[in-house]
C-alpha atoms as a PDB file:
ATOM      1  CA  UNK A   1       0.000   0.000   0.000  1.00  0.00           C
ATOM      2  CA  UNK A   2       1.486   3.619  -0.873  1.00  0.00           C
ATOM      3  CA  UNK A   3       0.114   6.532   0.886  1.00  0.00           C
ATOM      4  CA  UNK A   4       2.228   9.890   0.361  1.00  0.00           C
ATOM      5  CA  UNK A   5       1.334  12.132   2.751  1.00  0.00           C
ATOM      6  CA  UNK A   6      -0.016  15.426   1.824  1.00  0.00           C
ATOM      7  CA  UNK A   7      -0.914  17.425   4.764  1.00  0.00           C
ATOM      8  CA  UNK A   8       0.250  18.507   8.211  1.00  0.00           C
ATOM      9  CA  UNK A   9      -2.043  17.299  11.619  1.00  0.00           C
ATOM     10  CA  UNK A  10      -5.358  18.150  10.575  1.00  0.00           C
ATOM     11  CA  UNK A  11      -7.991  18.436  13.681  1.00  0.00           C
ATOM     12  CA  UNK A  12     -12.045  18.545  12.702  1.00  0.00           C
ATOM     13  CA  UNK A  13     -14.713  18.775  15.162  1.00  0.00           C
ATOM     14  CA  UNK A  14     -18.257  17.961  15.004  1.00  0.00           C
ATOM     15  CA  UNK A  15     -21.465  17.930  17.059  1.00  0.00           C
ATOM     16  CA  UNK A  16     -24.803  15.677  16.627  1.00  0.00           C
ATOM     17  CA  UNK A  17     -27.643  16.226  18.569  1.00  0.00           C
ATOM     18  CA  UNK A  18     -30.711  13.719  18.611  1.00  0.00           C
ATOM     19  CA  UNK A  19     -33.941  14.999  16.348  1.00  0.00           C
ATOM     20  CA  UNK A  20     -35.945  13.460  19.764  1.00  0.00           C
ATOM     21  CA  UNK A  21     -35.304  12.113  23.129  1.00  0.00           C
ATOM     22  CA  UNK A  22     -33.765   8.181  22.485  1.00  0.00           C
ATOM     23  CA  UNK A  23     -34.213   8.592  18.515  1.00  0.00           C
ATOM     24  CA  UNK A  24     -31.419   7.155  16.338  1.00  0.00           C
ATOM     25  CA  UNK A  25     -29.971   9.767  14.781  1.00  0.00           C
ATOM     26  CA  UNK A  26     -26.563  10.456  12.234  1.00  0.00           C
ATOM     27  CA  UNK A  27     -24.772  13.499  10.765  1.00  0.00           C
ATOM     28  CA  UNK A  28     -22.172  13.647   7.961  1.00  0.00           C
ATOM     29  CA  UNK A  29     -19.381  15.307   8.337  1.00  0.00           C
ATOM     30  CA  UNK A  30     -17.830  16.272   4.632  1.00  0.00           C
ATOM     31  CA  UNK A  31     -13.886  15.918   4.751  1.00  0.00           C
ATOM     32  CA  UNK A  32     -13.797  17.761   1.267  1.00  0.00           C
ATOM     33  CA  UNK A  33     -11.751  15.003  -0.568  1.00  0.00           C
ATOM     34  CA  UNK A  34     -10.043  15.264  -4.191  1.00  0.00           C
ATOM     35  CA  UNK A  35     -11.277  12.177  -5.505  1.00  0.00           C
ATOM     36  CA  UNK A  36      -9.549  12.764  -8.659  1.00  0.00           C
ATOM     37  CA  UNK A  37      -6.048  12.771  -7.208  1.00  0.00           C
ATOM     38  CA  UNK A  38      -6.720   9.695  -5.264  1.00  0.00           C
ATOM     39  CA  UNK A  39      -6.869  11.472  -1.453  1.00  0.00           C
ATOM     40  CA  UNK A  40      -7.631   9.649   1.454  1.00  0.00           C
ATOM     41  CA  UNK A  41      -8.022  10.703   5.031  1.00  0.00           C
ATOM     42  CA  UNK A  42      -5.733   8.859   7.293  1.00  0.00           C
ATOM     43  CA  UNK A  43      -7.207   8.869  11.092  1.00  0.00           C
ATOM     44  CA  UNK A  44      -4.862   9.116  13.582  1.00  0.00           C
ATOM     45  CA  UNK A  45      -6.825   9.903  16.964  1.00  0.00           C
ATOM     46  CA  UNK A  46     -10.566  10.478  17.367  1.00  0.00           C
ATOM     47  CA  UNK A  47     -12.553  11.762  21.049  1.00  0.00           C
ATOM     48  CA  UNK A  48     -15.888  11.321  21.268  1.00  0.00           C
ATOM     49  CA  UNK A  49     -17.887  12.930  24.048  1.00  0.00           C
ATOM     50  CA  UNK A  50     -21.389  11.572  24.701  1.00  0.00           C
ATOM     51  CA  UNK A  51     -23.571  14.077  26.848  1.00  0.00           C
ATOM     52  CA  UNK A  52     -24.533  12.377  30.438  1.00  0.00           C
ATOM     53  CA  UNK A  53     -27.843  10.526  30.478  1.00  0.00           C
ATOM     54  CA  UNK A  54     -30.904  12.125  32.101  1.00  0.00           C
ATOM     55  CA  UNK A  55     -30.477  10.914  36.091  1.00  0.00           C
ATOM     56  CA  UNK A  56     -33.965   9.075  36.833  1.00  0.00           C
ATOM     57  CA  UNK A  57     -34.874   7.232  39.642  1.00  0.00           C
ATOM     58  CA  UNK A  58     -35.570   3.873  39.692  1.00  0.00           C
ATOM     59  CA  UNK A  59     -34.801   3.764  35.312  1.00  0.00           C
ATOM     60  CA  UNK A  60     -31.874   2.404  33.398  1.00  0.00           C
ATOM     61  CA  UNK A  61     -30.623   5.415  31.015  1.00  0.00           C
ATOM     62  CA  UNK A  62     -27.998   5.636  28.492  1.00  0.00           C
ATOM     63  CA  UNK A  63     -26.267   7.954  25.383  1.00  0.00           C
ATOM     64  CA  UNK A  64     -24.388   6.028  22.909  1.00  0.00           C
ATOM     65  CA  UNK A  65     -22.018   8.366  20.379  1.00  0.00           C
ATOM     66  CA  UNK A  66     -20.421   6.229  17.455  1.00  0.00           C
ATOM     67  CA  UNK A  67     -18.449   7.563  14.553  1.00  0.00           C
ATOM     68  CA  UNK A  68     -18.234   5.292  10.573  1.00  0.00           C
ATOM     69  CA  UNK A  69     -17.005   5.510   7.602  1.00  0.00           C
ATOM     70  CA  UNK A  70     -20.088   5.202   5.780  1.00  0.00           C
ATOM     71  CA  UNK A  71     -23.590   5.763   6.578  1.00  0.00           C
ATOM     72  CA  UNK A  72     -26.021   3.579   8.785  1.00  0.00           C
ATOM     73  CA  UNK A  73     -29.740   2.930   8.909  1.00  0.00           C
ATOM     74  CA  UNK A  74     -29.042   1.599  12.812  1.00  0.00           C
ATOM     75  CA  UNK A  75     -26.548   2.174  15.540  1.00  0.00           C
ATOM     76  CA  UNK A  76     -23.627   0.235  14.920  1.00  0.00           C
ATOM     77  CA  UNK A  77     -21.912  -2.289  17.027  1.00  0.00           C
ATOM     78  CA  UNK A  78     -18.387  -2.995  17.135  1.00  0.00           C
ATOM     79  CA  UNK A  79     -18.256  -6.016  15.323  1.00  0.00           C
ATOM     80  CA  UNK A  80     -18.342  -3.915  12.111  1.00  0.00           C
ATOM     81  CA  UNK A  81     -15.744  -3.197  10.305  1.00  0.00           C
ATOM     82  CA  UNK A  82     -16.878   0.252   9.050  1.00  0.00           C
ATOM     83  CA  UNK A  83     -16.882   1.791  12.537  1.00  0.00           C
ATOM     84  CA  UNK A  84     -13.931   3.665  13.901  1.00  0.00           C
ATOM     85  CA  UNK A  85     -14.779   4.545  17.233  1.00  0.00           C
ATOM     86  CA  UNK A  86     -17.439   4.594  19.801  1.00  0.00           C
ATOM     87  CA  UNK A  87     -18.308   5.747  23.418  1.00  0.00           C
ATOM     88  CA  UNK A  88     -21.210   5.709  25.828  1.00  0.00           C
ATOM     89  CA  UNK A  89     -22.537   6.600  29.187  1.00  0.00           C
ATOM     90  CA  UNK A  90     -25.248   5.040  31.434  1.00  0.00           C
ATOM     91  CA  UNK A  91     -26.522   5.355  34.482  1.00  0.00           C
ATOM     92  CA  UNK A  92     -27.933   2.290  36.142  1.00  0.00           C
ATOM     93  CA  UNK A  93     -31.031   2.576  38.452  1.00  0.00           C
ATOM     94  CA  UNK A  94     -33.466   0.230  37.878  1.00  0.00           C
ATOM     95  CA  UNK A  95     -34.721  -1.154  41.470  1.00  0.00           C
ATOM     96  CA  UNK A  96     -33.469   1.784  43.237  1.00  0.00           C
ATOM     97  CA  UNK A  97     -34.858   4.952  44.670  1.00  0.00           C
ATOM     98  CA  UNK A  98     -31.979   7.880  43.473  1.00  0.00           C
ATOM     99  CA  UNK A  99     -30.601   8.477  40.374  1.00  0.00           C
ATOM    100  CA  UNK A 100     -28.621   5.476  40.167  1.00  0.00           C
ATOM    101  CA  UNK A 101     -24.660   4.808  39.148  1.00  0.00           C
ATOM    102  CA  UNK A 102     -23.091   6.212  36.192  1.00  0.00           C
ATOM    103  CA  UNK A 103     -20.913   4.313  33.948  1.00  0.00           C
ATOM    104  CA  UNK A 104     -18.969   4.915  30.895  1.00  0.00           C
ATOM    105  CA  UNK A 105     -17.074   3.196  28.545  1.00  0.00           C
ATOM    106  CA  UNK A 106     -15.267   4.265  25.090  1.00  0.00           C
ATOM    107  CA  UNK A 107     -13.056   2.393  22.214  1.00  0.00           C
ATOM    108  CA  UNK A 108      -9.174   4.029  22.891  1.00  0.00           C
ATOM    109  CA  UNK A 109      -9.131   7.734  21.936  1.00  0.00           C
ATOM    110  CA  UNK A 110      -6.007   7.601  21.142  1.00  0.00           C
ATOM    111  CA  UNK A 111      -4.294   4.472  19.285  1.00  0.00           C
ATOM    112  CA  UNK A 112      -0.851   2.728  20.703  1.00  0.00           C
ATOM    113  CA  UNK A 113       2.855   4.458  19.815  1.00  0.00           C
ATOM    114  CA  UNK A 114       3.051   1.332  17.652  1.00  0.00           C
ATOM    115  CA  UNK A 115       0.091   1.756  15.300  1.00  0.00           C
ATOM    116  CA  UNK A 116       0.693   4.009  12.384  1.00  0.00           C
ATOM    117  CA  UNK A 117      -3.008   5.165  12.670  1.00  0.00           C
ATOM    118  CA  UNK A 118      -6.259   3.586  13.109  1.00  0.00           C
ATOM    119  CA  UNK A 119      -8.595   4.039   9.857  1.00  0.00           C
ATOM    120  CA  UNK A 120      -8.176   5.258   6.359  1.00  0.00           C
ATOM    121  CA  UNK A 121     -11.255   7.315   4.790  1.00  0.00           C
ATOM    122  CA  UNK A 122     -11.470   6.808   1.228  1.00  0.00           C
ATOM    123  CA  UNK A 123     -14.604   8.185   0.522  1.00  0.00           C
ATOM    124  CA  UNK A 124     -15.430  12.217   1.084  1.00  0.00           C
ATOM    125  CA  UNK A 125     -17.316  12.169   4.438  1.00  0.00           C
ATOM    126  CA  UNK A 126     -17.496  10.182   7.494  1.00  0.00           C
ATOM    127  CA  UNK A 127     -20.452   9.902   9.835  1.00  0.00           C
ATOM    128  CA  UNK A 128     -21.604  10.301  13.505  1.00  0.00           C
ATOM    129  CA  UNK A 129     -24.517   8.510  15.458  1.00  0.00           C
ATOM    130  CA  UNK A 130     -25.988   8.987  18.586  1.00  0.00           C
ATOM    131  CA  UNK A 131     -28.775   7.368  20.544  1.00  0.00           C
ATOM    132  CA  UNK A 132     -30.454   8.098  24.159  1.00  0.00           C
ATOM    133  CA  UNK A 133     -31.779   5.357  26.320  1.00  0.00           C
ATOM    134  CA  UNK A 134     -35.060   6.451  28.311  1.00  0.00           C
ATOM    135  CA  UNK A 135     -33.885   9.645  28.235  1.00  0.00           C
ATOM    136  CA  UNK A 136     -36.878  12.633  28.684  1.00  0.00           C
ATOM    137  CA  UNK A 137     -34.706  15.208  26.902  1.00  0.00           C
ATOM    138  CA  UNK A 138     -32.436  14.791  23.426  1.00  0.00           C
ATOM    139  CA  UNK A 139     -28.895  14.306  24.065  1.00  0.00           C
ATOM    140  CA  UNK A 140     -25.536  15.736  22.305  1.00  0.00           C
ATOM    141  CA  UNK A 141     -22.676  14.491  21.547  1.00  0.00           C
ATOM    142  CA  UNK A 142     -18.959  15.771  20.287  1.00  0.00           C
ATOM    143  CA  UNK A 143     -16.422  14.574  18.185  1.00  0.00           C
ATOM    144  CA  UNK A 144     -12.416  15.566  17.497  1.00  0.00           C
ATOM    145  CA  UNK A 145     -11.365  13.639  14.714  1.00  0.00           C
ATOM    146  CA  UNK A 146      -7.171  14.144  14.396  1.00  0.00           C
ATOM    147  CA  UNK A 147      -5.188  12.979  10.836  1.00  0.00           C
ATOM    148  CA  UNK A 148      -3.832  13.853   7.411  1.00  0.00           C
ATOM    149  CA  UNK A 149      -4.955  13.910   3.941  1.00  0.00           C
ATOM    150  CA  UNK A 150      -2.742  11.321   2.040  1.00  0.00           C
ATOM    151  CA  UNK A 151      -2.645  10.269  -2.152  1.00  0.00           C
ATOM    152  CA  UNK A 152      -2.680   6.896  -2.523  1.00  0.00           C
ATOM    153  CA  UNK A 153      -1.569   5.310  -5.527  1.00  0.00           C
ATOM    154  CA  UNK A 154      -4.339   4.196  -8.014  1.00  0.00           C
ATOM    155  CA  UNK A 155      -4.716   0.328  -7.199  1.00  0.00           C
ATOM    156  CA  UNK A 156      -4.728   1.254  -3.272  1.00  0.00           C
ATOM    157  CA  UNK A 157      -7.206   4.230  -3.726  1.00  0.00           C
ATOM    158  CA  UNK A 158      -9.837   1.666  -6.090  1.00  0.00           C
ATOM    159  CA  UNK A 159      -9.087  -1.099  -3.314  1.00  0.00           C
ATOM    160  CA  UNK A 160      -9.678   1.126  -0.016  1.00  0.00           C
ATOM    161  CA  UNK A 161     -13.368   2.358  -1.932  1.00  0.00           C
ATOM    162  CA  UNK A 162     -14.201   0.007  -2.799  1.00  0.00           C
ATOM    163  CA  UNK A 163     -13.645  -2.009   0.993  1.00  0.00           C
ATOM    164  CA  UNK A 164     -15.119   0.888   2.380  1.00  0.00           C
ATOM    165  CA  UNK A 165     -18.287   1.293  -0.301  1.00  0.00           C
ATOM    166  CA  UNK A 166     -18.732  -3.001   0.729  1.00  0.00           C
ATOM    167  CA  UNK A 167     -18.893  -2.354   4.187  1.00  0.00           C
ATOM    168  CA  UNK A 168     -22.066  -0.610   4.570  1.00  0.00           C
END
């Protein structure tokens, strides 16, 4: 695979709110690609911050934040190849009388010294999803999304669209 890097650090930030309390919901985020020229976005880092659950006695609540490569018709689940990175918070209450115990739990924000990066874009956008749990108001979530544009030589640009176009 050839990838000639042809950018410094790039950093983009996003936000997603929910159309309704605990509705799926996705945004695309346009990275502005040359397609002609073959560029890719190379990930390096991404932070995703889901906003805290509503606190409600005696009721399990959650916010899920996720961020793909392509676009999805349902939250995804790690076992998918086209997701990059995904975070959540929940507070557990069910069968008590307060507002519960938080918990939260996220895939690495930022990859190991020894990986190079953690997800090539080929195609010109990427996309975030978030969904509440019994929540009674819509939640909102944040994204930092840290890497480099990159031309890729012909056969690796046709091969990464066309794994990435597959995978939805």
């Amino acid at each position: 695979m050839t990838l000639k890097r042809s950018s410094s650090t790039i950093v983009i930030g996003a936000r997603i709110v929910e159309t309704a309390p605990n509705a799926f919901t996705q945004s695309r985020v346009d990275l502005q690609l040359n397609p002609l020229d073959n560029e890719v976005f190379v990930v390096q880092a991404i932070n995703l911050d889901a906003q805290a659950p509503d606190a409600i006695a005696a009721t399990d609540t959650g916010t899920r934040l996720a961020m793909t490569t392509t676009s999805q018709a349902a939250f995804p689940t790690n076992n998918q190849s086209n997701l990059l990175a995904s975070a959540s918070r929940e507070i557990r209450a069910a069968g008590y009388l307060d507002g519960g115990v938080g918990f939260e739990q996220s895939s690495m924000e930022t990859p190991p010294v020894s990986l190079d990066y953690i997800g090539i874009i080929s195609t010109n956008d990427f996309f975030l999803q978030i969904q509440g749990g019994a929540n009674l108001t819509p939640k909102i979530g944040t994204a930092k999304v840290y890497g480099y544009r990159a031309k890729a030589d012909a056969a690796t640009y046709a091969a990464l669209v066309q794994s990435e176009v597959l995978s939805s």
